[in-house]
Protein backbone atom coordinates (compact mmCIF):
# COMPACT_ATOMS: atom_id res chain seq x y z
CA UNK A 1 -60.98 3.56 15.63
CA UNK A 2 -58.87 6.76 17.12
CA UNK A 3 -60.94 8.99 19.19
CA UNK A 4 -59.71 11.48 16.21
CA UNK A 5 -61.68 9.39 13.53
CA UNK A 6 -64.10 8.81 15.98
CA UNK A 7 -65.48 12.54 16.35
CA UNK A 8 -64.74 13.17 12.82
CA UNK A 9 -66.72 10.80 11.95
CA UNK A 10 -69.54 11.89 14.35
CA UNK A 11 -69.56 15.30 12.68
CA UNK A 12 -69.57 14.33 9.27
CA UNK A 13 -72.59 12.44 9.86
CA UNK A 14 -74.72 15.19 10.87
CA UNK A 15 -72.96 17.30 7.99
CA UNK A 16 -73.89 14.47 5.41
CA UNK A 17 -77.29 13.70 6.66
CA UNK A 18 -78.16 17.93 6.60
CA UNK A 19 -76.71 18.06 2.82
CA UNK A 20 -78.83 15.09 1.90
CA UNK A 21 -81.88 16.64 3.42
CA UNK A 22 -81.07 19.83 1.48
CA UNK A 23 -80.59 17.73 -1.66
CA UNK A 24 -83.19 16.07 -1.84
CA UNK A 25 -86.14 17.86 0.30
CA UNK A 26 -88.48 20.29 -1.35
CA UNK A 27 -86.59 23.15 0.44
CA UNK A 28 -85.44 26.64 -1.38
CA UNK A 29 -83.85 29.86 -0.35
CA UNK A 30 -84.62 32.69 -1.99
CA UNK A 31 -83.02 35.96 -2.33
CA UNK A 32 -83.61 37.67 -0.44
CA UNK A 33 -84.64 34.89 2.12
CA UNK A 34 -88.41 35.01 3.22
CA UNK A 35 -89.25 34.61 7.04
CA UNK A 36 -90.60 30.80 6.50
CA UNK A 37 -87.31 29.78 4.90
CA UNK A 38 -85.52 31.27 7.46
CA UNK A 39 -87.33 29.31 10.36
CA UNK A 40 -86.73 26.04 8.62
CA UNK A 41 -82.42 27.11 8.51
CA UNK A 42 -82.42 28.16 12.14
CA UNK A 43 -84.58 24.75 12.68
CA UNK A 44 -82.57 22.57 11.01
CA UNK A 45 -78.98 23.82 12.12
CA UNK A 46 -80.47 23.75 15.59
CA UNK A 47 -81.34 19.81 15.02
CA UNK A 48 -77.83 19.72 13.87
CA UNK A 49 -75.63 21.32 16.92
CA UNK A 50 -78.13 19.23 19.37
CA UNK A 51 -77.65 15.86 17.64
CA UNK A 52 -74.06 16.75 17.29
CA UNK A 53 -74.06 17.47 20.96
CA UNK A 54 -75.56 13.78 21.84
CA UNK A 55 -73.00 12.21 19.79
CA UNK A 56 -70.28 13.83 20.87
CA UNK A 57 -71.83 13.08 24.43
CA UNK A 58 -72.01 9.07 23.80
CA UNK A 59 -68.57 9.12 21.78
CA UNK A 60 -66.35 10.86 25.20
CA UNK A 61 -68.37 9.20 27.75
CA UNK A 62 -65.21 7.24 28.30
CA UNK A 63 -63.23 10.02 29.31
CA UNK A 64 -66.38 11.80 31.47
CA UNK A 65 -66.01 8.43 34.04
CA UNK A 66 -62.51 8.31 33.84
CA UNK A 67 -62.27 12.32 35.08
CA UNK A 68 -64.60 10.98 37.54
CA UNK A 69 -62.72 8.56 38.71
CA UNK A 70 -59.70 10.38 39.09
CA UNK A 71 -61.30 12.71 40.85
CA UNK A 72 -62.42 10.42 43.64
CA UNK A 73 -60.00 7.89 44.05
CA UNK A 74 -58.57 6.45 46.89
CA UNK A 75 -55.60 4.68 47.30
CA UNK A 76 -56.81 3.73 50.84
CA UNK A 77 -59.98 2.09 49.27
CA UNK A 78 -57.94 -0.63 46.75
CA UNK A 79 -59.95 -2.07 43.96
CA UNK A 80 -61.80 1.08 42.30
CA UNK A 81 -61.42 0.50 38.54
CA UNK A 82 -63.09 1.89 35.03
CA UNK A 83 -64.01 -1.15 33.11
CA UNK A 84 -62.10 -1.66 29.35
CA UNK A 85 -64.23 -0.87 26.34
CA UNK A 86 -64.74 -2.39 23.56
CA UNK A 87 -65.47 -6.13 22.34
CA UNK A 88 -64.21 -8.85 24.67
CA UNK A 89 -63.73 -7.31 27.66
CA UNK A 90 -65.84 -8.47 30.35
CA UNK A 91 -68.78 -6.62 31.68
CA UNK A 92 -67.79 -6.22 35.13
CA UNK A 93 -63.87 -5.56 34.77
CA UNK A 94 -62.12 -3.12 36.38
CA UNK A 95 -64.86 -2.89 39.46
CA UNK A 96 -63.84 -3.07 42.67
CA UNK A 97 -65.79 -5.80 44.85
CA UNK A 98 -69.16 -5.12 45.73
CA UNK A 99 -69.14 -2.06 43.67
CA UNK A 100 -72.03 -1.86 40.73
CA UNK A 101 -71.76 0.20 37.35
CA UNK A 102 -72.18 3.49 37.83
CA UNK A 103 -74.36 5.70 35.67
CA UNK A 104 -72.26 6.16 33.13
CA UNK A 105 -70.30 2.97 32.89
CA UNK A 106 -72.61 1.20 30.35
CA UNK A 107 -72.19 4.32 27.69
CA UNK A 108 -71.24 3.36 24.20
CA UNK A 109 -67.22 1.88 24.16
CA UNK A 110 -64.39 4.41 23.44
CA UNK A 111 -61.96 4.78 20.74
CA UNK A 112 -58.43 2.96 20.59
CA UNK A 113 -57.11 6.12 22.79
CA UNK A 114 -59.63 6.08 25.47
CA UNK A 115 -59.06 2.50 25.97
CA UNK A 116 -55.77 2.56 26.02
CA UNK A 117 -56.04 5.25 28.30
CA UNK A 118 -58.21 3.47 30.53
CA UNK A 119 -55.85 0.43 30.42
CA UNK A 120 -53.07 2.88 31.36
CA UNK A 121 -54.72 4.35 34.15
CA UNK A 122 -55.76 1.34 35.60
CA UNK A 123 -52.91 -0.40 35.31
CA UNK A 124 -51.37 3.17 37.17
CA UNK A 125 -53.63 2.22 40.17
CA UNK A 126 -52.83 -1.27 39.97
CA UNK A 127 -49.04 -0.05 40.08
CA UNK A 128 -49.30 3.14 42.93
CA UNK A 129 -51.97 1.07 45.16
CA UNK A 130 -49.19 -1.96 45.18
CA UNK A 131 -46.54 0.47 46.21
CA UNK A 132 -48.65 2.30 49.04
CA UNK A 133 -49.02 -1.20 50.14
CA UNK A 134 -45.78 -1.98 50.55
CA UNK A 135 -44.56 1.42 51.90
CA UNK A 136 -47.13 1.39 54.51
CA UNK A 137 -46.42 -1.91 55.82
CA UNK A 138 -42.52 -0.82 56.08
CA UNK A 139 -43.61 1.88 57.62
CA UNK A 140 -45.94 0.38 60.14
CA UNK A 141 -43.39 -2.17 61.27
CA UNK A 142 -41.05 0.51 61.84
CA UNK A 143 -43.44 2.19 63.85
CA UNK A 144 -44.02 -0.88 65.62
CA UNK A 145 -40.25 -1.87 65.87
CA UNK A 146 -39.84 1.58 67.79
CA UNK A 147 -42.88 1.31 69.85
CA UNK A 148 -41.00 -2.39 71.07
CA UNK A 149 -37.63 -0.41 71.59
CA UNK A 150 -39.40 2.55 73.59
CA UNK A 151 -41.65 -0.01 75.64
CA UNK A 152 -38.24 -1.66 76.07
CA UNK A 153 -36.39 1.11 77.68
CA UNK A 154 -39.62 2.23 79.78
CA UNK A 155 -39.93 -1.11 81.00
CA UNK A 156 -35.82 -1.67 82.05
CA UNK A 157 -34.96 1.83 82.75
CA UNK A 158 -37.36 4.01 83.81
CA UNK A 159 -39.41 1.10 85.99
CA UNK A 160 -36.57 -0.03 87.76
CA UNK A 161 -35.72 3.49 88.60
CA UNK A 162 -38.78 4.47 90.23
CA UNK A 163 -39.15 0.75 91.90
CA UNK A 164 -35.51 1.93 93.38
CA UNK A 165 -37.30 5.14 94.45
CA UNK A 166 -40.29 3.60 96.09
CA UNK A 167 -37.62 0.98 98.27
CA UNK A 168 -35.62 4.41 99.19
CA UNK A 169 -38.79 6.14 100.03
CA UNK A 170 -40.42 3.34 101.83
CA UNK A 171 -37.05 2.96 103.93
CA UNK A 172 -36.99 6.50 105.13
CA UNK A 173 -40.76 6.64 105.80
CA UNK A 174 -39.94 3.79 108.06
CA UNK A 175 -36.81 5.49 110.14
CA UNK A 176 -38.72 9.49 110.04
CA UNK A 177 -40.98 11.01 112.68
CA UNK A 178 -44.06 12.72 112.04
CA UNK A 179 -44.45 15.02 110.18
CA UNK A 180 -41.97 13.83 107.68
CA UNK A 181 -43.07 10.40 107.50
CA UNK A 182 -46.95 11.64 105.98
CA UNK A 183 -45.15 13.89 103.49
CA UNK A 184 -42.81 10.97 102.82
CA UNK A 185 -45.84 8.27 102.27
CA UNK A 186 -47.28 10.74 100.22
CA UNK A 187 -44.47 11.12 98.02
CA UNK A 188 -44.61 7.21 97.93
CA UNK A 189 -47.88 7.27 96.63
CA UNK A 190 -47.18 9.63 93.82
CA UNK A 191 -44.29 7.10 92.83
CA UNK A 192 -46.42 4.79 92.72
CA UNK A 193 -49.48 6.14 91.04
CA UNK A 194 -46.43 7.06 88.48
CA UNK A 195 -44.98 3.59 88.04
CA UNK A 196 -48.70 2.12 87.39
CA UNK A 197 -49.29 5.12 84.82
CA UNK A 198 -46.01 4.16 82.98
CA UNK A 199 -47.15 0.43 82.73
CA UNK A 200 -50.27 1.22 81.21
CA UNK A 201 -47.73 3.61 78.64
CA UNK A 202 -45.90 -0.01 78.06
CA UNK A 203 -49.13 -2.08 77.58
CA UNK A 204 -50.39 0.58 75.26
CA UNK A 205 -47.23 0.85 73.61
CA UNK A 206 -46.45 -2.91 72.94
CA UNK A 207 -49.24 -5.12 74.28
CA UNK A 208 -47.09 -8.56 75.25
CA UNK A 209 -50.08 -9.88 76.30
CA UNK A 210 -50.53 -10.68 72.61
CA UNK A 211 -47.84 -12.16 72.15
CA UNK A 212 -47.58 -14.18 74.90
CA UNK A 213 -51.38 -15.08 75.50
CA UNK A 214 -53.31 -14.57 72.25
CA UNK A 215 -55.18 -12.05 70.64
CA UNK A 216 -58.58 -13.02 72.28
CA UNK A 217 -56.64 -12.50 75.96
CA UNK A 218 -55.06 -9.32 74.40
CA UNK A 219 -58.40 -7.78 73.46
CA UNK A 220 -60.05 -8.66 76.72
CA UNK A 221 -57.25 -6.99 78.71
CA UNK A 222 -57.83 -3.62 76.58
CA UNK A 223 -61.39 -3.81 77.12
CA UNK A 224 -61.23 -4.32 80.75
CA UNK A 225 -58.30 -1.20 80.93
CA UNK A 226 -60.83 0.70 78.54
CA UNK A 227 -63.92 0.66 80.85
CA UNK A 228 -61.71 1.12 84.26
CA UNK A 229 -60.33 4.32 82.65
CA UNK A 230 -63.26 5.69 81.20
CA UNK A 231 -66.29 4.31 83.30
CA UNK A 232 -67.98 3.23 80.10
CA UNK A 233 -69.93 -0.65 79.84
CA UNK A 234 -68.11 -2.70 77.48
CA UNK A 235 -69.41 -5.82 75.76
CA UNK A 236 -67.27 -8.43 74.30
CA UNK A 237 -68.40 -10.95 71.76
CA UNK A 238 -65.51 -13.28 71.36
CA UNK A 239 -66.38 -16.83 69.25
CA UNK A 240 -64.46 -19.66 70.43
CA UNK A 241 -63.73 -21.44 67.06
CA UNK A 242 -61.19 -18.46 66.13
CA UNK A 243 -59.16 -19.45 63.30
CA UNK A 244 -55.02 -18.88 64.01
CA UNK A 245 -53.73 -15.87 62.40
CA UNK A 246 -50.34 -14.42 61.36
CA UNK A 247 -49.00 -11.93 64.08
CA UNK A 248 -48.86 -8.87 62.26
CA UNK A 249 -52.88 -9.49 61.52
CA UNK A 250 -53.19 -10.02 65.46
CA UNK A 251 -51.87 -6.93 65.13
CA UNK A 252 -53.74 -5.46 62.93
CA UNK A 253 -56.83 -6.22 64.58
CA UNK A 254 -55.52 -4.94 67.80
CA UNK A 255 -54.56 -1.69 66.71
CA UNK A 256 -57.71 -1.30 64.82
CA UNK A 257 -59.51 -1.81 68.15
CA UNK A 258 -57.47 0.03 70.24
CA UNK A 259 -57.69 3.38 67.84
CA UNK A 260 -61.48 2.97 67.61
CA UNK A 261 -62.44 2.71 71.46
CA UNK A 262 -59.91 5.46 71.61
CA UNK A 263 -62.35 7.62 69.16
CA UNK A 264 -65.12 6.30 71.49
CA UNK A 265 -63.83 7.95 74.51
CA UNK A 266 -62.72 11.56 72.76
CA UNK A 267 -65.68 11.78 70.56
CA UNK A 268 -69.19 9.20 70.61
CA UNK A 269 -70.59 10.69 73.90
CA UNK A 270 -71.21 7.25 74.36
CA UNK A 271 -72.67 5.04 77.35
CA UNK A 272 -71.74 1.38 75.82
CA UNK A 273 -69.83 -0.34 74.06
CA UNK A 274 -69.69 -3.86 72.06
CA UNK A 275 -66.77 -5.60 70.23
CA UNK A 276 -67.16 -8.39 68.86
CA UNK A 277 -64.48 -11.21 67.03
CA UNK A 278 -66.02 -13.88 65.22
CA UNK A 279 -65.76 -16.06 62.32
CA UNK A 280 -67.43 -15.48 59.13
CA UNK A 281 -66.66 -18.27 56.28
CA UNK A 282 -63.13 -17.73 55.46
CA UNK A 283 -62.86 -13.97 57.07
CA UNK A 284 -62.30 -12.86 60.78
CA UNK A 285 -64.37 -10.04 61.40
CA UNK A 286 -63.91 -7.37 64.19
CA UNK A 287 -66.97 -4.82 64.91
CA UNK A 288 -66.29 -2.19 67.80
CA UNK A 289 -70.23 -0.50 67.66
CA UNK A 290 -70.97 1.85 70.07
CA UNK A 291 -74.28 4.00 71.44
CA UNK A 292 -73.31 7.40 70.51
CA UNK A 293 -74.88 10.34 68.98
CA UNK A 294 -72.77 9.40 65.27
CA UNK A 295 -72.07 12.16 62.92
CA UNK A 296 -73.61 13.02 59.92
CA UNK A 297 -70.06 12.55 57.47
CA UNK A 298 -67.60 10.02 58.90
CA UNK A 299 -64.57 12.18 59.35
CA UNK A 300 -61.04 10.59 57.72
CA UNK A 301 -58.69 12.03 60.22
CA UNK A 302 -55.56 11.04 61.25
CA UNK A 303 -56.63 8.04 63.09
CA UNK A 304 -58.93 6.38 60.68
CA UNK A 305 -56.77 6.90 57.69
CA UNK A 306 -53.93 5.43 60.36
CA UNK A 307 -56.48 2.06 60.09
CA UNK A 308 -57.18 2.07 56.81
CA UNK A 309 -53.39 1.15 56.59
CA UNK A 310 -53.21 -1.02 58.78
CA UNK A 311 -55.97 -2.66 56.83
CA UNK A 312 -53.48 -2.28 53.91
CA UNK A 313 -51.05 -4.09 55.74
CA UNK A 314 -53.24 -7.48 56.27
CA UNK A 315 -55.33 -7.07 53.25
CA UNK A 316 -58.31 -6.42 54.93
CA UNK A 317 -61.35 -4.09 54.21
CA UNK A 318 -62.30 -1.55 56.87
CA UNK A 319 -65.28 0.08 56.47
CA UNK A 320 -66.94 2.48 58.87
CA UNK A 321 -71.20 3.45 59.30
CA UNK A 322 -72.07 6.19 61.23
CA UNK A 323 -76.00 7.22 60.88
CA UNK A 324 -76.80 10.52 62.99
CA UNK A 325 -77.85 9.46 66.39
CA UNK A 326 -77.58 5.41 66.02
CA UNK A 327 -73.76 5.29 67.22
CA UNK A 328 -70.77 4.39 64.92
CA UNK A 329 -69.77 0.79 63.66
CA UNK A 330 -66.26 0.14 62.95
CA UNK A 331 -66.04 -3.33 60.97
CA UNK A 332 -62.88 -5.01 60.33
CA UNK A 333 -62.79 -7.86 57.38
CA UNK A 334 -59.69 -9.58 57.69
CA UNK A 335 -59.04 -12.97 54.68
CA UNK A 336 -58.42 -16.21 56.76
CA UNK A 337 -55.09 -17.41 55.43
CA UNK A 338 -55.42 -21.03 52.79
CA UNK A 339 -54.30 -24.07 55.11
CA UNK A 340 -50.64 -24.73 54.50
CA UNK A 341 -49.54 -21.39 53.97
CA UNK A 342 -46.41 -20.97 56.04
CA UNK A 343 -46.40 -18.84 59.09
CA UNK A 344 -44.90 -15.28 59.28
CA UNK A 345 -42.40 -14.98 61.67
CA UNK A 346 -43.27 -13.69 64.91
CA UNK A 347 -41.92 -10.21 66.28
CA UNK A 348 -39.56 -10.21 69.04
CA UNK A 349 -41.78 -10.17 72.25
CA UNK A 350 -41.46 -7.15 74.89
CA UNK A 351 -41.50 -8.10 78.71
CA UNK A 352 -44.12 -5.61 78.81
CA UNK A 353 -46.50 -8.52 80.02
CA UNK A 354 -44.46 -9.48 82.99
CA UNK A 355 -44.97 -7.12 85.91
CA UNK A 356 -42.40 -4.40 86.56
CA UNK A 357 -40.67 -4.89 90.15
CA UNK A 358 -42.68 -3.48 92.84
CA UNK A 359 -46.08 -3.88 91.22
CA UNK A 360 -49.29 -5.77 92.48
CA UNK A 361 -49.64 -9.24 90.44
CA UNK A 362 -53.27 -9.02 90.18
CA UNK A 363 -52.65 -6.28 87.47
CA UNK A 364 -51.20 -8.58 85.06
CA UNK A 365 -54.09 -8.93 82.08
CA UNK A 366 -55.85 -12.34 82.87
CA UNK A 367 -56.93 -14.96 79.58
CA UNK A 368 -59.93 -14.61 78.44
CA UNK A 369 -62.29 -17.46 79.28
């Protein structure tokens, strides 16, 4: 039935059933009317506009959810649906996992337009969030192509440079006199101090540990960097059974950690700090948890919308608990691929991993045991 028919129908019920009760019911109106028979017309019409109301109500419930729901969705949370109306369609369609009926999903079906609409609209979703997908993963390996180029040229260019500069500075420290030679060991030291701080740019920018030791050996290093830098206690909870994973997820999982120990340091006011990589049926989860004071709304700035998409790009679910004064939880849920699925192919590796010339060895990021 057409929503049309529908609410036509709806009022011509009430209409009909106040004719018949003025039909048939002892009722009269006089002329001119008396105060009695005027209470029951203002009664009666009033039972009228409030069961018109209710039907009205029930008959565009349809449309109330899916206002609702266009209101609040999220192309960054996939999966939020309005289920179909009408007979046959499944009870639970159109829900995202893990996500009950709301209050108004189990309202009376809609008409042929409403569930078309609905259909439409979901399908829409189905549509935009398989396009964000897509242009977010473009755009993140772009991102990471030119983070791989930049770390490139860092590495090559600007590192040999200043190793050059430290030989030509050590040289003349050697051959000057004092004074000169403090001023000139100083300036050494600055070169220095500048070649380790554009290593840790490289590592940040393209960690080749990953690629070249594992994702386990990659997250160790950037825990170990993250508590020298910051003086903070970090805890690592690594399980040994780890399934093997395309690169980009490595990837993904990296970045995800990296951003939120990053948020640690600018905003938890925190004193520790666990992450944790295990197994969990056919998922790898990552938790980063720390001991801060939490905030009372989780915030979606830049960076956490920035992992949401990443989670986009491995088809994982991020979700993020905060309670006021317990800390923040950052949890990761990344699918295990099906055996036999063939292997993406893995990005070009940057020498980032290999020190630059001039640089201690016992910097280089160490496997995890």
């Amino acid at each position: 039935m057409s929503l049309f028919w529908r609410i036509f129908g709806l009022n011509a019920l009430v209409l009909g059933t106040a004719t018949a009760l003025l039909l048939w019911a002892p009722v009269t109106v006089s002329v001119p009317v008396l105060l009695t028979e005027a209470v029951i017309l203002v009664g009666g019409l009033a039972v009228m506009l409030v069961a018109n109301a209710a039907l009205l109500r029930w008959g565009l419930a349809p449309l109330g959810r899916l206002t609702r729901l266009m209101a609040t969705v999220d192309l960054l949370r996939p999966g939020q649906r309005l289920p179909v109306p009408g007979p046959g369609a499944r009870p639970d369609a159109g829900h995202a996992p893990g996500r009950g009926a709301g209050p108004g999903d189990r309202a009376g079906g809609g008409g042929g337009e409403v569930t078309e609409l609905i259909r439409t609209f979901n399908a829409m979703l189905d549509r935009l969030e398989h396009e964000r997908a897509t242009s977010s993963a473009r755009v993140l390996l772009a991102q990471e192509a030119e983070r791989r180029r930049i770390a490139q040229e860092l590495h090559d260019e600007v590192g040999q440079s200043m190793t050059a500069i430290l030989l030509v500075l050590g040289r003349a420290a050697d051959e000057a006199a004092e004074p000169l030679r403090a001023e000139l060991r100083q300036a050494q030291e600055i070169t220095r101090d500048s070649l380790d701080e554009v290593r840790r740019l490289v590592r940040r920018l393209r960690p080749g540990v990953l690629d070249d030791l594992g994702l386990v050996s990659a997250l160790t290093s950037l825990t170990e960097d993250f508590a020298v830098h910051t003086g903070l206690y970090v805890a690592r909870r690594f399980d040994a059974d780890l399934p093997a994973l395309p690169p980009e997820t490595e990837l993904v999982l990296y970045r995800v950690a990296q951003e939120s120990l990053t948020n640690v340091a600018r905003h938890a006011d925190a004193r520790r700090v666990e992450v944790r990589l295990c197994r969990t049926g056919g998922t790898v989860v990552l938790e980063v948890t720390d001991d801060g004071r939490g905030v009372e709304a989780v915030c979606e700035g830049a960076g956490i919308r920035g992992m949401r998409e990443r989670a986009l790009l491995a088809g994982a679910v991020l979700t993020l608990a905060s309670p006021p004064g317990s800390g923040t939880r950052v949890r990761l849920t990344v699918p295990v691929p099906a055996p036999g699925t063939p292997p993406a192919a893995p990005a070009p590796a940057v020498s980032s991993s290999v020190p630059l010339p001039g640089s201690p060895d016992h910097d280089r990021p160490r496997p995890a045991s």
